[in-house]
Protein backbone atom coordinates (compact mmCIF):
# COMPACT_ATOMS: atom_id res chain seq x y z
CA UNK A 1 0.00 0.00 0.00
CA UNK A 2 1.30 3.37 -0.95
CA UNK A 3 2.37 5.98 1.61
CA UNK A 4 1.26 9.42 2.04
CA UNK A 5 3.17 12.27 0.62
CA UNK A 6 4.26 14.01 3.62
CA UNK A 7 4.43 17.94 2.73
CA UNK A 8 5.87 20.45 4.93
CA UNK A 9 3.47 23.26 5.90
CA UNK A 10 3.31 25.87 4.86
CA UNK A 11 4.08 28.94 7.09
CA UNK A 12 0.97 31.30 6.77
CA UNK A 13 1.88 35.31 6.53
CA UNK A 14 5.76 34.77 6.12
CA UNK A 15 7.93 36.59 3.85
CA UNK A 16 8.31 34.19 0.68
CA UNK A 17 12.00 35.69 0.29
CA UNK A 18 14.53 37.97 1.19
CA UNK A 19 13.33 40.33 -0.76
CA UNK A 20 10.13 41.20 0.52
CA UNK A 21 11.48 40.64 4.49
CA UNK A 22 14.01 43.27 3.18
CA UNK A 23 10.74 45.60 2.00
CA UNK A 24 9.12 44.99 4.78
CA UNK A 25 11.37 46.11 7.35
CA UNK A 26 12.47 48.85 4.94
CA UNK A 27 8.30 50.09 5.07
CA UNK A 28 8.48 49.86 8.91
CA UNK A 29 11.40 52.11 9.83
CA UNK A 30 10.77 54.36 7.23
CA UNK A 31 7.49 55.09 8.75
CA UNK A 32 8.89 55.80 12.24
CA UNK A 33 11.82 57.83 10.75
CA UNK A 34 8.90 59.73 9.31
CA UNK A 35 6.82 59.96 12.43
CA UNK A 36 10.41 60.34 14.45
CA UNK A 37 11.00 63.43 11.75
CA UNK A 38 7.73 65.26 12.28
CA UNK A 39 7.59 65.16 15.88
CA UNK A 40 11.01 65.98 16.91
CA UNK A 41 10.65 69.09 14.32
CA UNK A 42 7.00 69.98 15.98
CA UNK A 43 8.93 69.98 19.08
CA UNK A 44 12.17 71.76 18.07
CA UNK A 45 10.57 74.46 15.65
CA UNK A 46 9.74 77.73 16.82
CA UNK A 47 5.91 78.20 17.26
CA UNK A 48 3.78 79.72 15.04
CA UNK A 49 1.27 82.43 16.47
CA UNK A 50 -1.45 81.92 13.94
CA UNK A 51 -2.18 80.42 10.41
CA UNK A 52 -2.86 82.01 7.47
CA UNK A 53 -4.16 79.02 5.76
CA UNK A 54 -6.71 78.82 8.91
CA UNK A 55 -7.19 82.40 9.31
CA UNK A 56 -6.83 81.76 13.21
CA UNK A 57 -4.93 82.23 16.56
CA UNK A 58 -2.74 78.83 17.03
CA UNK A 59 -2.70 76.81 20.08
CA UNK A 60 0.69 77.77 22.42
CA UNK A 61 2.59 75.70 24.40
CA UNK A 62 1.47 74.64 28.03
CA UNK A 63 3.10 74.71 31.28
CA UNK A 64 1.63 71.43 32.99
CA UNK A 65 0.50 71.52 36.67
CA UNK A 66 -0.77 68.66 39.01
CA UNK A 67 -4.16 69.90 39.40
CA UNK A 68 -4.36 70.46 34.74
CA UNK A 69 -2.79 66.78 34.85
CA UNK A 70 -5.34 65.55 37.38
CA UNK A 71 -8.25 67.14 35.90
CA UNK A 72 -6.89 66.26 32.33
CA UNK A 73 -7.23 69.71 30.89
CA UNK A 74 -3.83 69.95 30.28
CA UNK A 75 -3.70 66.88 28.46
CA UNK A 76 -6.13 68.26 26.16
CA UNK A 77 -4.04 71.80 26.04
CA UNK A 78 -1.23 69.54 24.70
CA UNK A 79 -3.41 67.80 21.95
CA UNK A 80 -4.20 70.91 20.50
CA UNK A 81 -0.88 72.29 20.99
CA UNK A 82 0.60 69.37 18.72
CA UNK A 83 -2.49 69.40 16.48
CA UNK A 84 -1.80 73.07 15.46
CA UNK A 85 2.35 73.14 15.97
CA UNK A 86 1.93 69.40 13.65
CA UNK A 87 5.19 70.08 11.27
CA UNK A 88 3.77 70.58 7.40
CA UNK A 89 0.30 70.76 8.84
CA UNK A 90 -0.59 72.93 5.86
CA UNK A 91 1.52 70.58 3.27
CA UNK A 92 -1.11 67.61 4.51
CA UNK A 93 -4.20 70.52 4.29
CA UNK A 94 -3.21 70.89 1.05
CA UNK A 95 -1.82 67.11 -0.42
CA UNK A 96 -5.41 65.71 1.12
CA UNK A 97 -7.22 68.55 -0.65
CA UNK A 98 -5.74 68.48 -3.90
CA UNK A 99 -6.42 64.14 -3.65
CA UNK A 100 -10.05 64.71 -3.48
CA UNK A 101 -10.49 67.29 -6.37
CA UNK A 102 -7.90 66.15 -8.90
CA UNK A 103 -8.59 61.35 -7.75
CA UNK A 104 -11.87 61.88 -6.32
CA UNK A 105 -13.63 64.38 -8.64
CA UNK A 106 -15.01 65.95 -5.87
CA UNK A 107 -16.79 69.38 -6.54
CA UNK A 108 -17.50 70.15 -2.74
CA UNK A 109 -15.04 70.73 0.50
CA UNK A 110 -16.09 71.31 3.56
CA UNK A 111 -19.15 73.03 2.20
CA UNK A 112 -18.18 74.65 -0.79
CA UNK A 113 -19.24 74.50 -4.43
CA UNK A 114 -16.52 75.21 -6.98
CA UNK A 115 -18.51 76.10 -10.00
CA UNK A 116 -17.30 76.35 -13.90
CA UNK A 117 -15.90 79.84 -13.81
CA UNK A 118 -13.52 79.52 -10.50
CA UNK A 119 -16.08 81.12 -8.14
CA UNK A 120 -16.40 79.18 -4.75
CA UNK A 121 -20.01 79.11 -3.63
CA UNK A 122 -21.04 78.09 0.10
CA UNK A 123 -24.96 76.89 -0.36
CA UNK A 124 -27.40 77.40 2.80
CA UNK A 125 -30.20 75.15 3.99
CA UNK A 126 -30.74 77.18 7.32
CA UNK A 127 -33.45 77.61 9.31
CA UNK A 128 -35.79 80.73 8.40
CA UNK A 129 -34.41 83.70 10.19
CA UNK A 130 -37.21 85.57 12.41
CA UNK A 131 -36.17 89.64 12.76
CA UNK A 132 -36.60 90.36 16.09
CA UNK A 133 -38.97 92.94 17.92
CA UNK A 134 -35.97 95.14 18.98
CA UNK A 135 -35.33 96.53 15.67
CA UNK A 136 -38.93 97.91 15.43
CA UNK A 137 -38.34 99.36 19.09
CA UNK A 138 -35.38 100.67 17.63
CA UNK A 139 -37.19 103.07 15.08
CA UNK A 140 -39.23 104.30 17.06
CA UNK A 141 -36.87 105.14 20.10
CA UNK A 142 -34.34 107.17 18.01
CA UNK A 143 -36.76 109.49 16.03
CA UNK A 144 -35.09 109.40 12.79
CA UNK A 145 -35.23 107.59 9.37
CA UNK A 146 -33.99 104.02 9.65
CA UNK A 147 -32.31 102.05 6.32
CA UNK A 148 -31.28 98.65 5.50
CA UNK A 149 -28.61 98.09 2.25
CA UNK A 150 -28.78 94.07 3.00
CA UNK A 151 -26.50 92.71 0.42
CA UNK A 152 -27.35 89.44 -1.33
CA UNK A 153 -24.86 87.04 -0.54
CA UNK A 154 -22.90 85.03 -3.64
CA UNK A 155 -25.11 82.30 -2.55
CA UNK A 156 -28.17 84.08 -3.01
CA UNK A 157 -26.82 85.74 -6.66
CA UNK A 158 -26.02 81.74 -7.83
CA UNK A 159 -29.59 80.44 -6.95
CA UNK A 160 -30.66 83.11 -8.95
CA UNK A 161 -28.73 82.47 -11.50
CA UNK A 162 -29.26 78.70 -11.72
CA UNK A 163 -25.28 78.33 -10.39
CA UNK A 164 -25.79 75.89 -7.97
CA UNK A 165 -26.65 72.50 -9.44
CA UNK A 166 -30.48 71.33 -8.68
CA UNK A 167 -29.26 68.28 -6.38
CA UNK A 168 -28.17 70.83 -4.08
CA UNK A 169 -30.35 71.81 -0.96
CA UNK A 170 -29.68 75.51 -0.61
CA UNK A 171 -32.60 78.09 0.50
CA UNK A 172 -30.43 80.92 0.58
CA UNK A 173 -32.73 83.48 -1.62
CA UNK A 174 -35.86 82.51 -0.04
CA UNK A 175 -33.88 83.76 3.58
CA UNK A 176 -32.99 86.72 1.66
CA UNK A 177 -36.47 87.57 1.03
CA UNK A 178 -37.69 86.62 4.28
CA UNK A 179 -35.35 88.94 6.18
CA UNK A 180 -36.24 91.82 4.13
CA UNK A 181 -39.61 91.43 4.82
CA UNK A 182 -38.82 91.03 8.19
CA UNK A 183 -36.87 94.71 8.01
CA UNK A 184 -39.71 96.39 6.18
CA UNK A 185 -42.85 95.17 8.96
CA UNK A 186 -40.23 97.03 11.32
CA UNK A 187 -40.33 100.56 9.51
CA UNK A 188 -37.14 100.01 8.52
CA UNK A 189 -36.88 101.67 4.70
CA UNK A 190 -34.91 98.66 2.21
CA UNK A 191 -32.00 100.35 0.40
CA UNK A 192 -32.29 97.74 -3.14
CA UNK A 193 -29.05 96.03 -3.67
CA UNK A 194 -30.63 93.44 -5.95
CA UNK A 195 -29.21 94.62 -8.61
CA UNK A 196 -25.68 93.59 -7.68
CA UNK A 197 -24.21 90.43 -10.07
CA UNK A 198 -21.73 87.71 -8.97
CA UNK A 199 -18.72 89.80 -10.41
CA UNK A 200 -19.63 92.60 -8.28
CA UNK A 201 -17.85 89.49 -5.83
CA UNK A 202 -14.81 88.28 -5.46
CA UNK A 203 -13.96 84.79 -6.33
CA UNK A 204 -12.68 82.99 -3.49
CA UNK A 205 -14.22 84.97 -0.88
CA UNK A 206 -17.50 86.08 0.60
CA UNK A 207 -17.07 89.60 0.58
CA UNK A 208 -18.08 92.24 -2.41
CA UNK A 209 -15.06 93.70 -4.36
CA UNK A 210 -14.49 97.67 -4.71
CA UNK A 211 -16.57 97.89 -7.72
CA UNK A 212 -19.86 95.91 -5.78
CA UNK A 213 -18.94 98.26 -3.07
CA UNK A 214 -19.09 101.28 -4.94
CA UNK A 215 -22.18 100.17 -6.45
CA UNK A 216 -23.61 99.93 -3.25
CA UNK A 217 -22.56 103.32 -2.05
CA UNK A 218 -24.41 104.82 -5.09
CA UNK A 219 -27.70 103.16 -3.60
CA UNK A 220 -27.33 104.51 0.19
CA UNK A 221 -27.06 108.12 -1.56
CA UNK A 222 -30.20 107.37 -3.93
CA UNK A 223 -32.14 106.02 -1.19
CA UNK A 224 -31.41 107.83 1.98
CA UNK A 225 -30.97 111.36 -0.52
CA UNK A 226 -34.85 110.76 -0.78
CA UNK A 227 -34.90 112.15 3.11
CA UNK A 228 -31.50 113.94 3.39
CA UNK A 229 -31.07 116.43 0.07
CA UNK A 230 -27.51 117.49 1.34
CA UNK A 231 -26.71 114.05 1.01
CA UNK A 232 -24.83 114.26 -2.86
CA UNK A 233 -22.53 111.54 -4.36
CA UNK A 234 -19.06 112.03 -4.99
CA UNK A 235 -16.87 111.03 -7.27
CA UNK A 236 -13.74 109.01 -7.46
CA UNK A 237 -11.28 109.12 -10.35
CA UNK A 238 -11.34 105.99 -12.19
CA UNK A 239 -7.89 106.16 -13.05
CA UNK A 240 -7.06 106.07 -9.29
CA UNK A 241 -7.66 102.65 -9.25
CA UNK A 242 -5.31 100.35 -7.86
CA UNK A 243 -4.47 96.66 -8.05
CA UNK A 244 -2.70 94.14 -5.87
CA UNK A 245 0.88 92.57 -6.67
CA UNK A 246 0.17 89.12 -5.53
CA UNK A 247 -3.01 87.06 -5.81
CA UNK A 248 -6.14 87.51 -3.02
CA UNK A 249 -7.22 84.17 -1.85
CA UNK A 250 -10.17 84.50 0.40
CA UNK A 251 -11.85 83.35 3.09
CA UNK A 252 -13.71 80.36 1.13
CA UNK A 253 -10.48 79.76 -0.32
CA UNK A 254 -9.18 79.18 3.33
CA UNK A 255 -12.11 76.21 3.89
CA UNK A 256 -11.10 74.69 0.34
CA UNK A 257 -7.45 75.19 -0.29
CA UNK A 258 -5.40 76.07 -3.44
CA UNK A 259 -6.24 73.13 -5.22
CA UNK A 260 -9.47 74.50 -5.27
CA UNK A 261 -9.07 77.88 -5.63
CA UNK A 262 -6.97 77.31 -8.32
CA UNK A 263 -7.75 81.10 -9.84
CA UNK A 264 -6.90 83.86 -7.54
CA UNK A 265 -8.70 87.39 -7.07
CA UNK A 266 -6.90 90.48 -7.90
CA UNK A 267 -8.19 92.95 -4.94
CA UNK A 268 -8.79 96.18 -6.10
CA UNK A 269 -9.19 99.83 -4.21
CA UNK A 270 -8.72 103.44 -4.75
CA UNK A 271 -5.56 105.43 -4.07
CA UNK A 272 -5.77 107.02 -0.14
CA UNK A 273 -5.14 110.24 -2.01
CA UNK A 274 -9.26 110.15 -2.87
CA UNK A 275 -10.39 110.24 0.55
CA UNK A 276 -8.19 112.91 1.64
CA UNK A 277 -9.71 115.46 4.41
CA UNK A 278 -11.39 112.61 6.47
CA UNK A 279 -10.14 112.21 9.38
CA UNK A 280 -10.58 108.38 10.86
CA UNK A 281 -10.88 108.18 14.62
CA UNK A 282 -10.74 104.33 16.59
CA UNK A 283 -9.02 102.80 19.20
CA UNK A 284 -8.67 106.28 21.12
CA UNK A 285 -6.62 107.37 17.96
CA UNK A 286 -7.15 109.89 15.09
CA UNK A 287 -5.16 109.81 11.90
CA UNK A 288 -6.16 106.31 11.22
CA UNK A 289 -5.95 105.36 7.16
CA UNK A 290 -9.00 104.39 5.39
CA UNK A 291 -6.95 102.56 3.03
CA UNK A 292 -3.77 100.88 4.11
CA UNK A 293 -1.23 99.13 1.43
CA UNK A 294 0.78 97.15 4.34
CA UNK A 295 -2.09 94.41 3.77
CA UNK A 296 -1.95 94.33 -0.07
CA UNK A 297 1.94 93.98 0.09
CA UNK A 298 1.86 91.37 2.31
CA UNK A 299 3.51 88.18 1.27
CA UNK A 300 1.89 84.90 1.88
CA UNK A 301 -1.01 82.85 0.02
CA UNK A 302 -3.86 83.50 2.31
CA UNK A 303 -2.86 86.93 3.81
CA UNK A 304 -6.00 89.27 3.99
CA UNK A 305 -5.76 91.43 1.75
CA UNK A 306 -9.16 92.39 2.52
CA UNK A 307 -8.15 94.35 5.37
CA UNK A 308 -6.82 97.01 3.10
CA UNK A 309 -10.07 98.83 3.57
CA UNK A 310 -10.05 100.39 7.17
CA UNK A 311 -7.15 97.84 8.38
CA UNK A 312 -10.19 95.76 8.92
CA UNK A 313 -13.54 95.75 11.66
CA UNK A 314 -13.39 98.12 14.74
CA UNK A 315 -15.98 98.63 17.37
CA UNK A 316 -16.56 101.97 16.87
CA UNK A 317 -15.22 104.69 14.77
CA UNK A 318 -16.17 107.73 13.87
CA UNK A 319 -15.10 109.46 10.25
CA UNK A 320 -15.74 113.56 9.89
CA UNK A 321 -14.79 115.55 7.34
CA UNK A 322 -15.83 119.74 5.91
CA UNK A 323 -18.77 117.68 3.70
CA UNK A 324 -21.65 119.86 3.93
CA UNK A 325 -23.61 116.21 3.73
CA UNK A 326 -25.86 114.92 7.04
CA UNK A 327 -24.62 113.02 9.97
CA UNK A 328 -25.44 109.41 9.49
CA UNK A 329 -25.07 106.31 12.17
CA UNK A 330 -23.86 103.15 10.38
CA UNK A 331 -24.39 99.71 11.87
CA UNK A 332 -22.32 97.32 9.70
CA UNK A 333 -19.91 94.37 9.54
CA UNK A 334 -17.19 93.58 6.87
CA UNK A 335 -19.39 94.22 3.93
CA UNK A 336 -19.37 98.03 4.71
CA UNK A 337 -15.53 98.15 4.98
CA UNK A 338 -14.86 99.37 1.47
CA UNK A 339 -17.79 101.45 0.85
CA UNK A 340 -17.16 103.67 4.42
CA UNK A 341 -14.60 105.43 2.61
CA UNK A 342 -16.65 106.31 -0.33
CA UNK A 343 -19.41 107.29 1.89
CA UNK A 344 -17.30 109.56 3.96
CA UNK A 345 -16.93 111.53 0.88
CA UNK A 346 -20.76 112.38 1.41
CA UNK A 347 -21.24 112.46 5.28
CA UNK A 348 -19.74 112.37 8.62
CA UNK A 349 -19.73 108.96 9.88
CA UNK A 350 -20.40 107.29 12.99
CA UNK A 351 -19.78 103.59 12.87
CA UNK A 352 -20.62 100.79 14.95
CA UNK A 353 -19.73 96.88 14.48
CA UNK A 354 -21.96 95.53 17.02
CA UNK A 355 -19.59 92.30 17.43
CA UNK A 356 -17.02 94.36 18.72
CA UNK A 357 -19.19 96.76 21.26
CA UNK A 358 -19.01 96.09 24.88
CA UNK A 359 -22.03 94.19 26.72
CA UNK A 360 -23.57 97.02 27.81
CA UNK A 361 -23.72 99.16 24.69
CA UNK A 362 -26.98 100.38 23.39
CA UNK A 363 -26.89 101.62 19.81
CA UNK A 364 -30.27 103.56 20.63
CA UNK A 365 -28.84 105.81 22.88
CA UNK A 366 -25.64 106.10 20.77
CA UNK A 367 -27.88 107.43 18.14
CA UNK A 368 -29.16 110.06 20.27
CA UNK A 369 -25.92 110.75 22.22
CA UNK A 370 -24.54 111.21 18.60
CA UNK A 371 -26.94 113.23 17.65
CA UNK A 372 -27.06 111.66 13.73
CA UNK A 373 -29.83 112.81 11.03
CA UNK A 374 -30.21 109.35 10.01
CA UNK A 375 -28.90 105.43 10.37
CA UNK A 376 -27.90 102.86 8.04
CA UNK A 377 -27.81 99.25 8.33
CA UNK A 378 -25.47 97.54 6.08
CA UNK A 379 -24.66 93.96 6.14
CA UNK A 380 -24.98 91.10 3.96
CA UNK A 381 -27.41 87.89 4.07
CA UNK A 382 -25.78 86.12 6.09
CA UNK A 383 -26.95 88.08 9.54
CA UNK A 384 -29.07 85.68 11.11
CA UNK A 385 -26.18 84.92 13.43
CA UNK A 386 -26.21 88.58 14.35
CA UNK A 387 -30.21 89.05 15.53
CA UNK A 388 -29.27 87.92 19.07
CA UNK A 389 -26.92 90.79 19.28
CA UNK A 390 -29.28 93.11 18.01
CA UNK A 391 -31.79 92.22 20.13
CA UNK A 392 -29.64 92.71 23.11
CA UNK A 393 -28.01 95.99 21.97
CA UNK A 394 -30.44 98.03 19.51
């Protein structure tokens, strides 16, 4: 009787060969050198105070105590310390970005539409906003004509013009519509901006560009003119305009990256020499520059350039000038940072950026301390976030 062919078995999971032991330990330390290389150079390289990429304050180094340790608050301190110091943090941002566009065909990140012509879209499926009662208490406590110049966000221009694709949930216009109803019940008079088209916009951010601004400041003097006939438009020498050096990528172009921002803005403005005899009062300091080149020449990808207009937001300012034009109260945010200096052109200014007022401020009594003919909202669509404020502080 024949006897079984006795076979060796076989060892599952082994290397077949030299070779591929060789690979395999070659894969494994070349990982830990890499994880050896980033950490030791998060540890050794000098902190950065903020990002650019991020548009935020970075996480700092912590000092660990007993009671942090304990409690583990420190331990968290330290995550986000390493999270934010992370060496290349921005190179990964960018590699994992550029993977899901260019592998992935993904037209979205983290929100964001990229449409045909470059422009990054952020569609909206928010709840309906509700204007609160304080802005109709408002009118009637300061005694003078009350307007609204609520901008239509880029979202709300590419609904209307069929930008967004139809598998998208976005409600964005119908807000828009809602809140100026809302405005109107109040006795608040609209100042139209519907008129405005997505290259009154820049690109890769949210904000309006100069000429959207300017277009905007020709509106407040149709509108509130109707009530105040000393209020007259000025204007600005076209050939004043200026451009920036290096490219303006915005603050959607923060949430999405390069790789899909892949066509920057060019931020215009107007030479400083056009708003000369205003003088610009914040921060207990006159003098102030309502346009300021430092942020255009800034070097950097994501720099904000933005903040060329009034070195950005400020509680409150006030901007006077020898126009024989009315007094007016603005109540703003970013949006009315380019068209202030146009406007000061017309009127003395007082301006208020609610976010940046202290708890106790009340805008009514402001008005009246003030002593203004008239106010002016002017924001964009996207203020729902703001009616808590207002409802606090009108």
């Amino acid at each position: 009787m024949a006897q079984p062919i006795e076979r060796k078995p076989t060892e599952v999971g082994q290397p077949s060969s030299s070779f591929e032991r060789t690979m395999m330990w070659l894969t494994t330390i070349s990982f830990f050198v890499i994880l050896m290389t980033i950490g030791v150079g998060t540890i050794l390289r000098e902190d950065r105070g903020s990002s650019q990429l991020e548009n935020r304050a970075l996480a700092q180094s912590v000092e660990p105590t007993v009671q942090g340790i304990t409690s583990g608050d420190d331990m968290v301190k330290m995550e986000n310390y390493f999270t934010d110091q992370l060496l290349l943090r921005g190179t990964f941002v960018e590699m994992q970005a550029g993977l899901s566009k260019n592998v992935l065909r993904q037209p979205f990140r983290n929100g964001i539409y990229t449409a045909k012509d470059g422009y990054l879209i952020e569609p909206s499926q928010a709840a309906q906003p509700v204007v609160p009662d304080a802005f109709q208490q408002f009118t009637q406590d300061v005694g003078r004509p009350v307007f609204f110049a609520l901008a239509p966000s880029k979202t709300v221009i590419a609904e209307r013009d069929g930008i967004i694709p139809s598998y998208v949930a976005s409600n964005a216009e119908q807000r828009y519509e809602t809140m100026q109803a809302g405005f109107t019940k109040a006795g608040i008079t609209s100042i139209p901006l519907d008129a405005l088209r997505l290259s009154d916009y820049f690109k890769t951010d949210h904000h309006w560009n100069v000429d959207g601004a300017y277009q905007a400041y020709g509106e407040i003097i149709r509108t509130v003119g109707k009530i105040e006939p000393t209020l007259k438009k000025v204007e600005v020498d076209p050939e004043s305009k200026r451009s920036s050096e290096y490219p303006y990528f915005g603050s959607l172009a923060r949430k999405t990256t390069l790789a899909y921002a892949s066509t920057g803005d060019m931020i215009e403005y107007y030479d400083a020499n056009q708003f000369k005899g205003i003088d610009v009062c914040y921060d207990k300091a006159c003098g102030q520059p309502l346009i300021d080149e430092q942020f255009i020449k800034e070097e950097g990808d994501y720099a904000d350039r933005y903040e060329v207009f009034m070195r950005g937001n400020h509680g409150i300012l006030s901007m006077t000038s020898k126009t024989k034009g009315p007094k007016l109260l603005v109540l703003k945010d970013s949006f009315a940072n380019p068209v202030l200096p146009f406007l000061a052109k017309s009127a003395n200014l007082e301006v208020v950026d609610i976010r940046y007022v202290t708890k106790d401020f009340d805008a009514s009594e402001f008005a009246k301390q003030k002593n203004v003919d008239a106010i002016v909202f002017l924001h964009n669509a996207n203020i729902a976030g703001l009616m808590k404020t207002y409802q606090q502080k009108l």
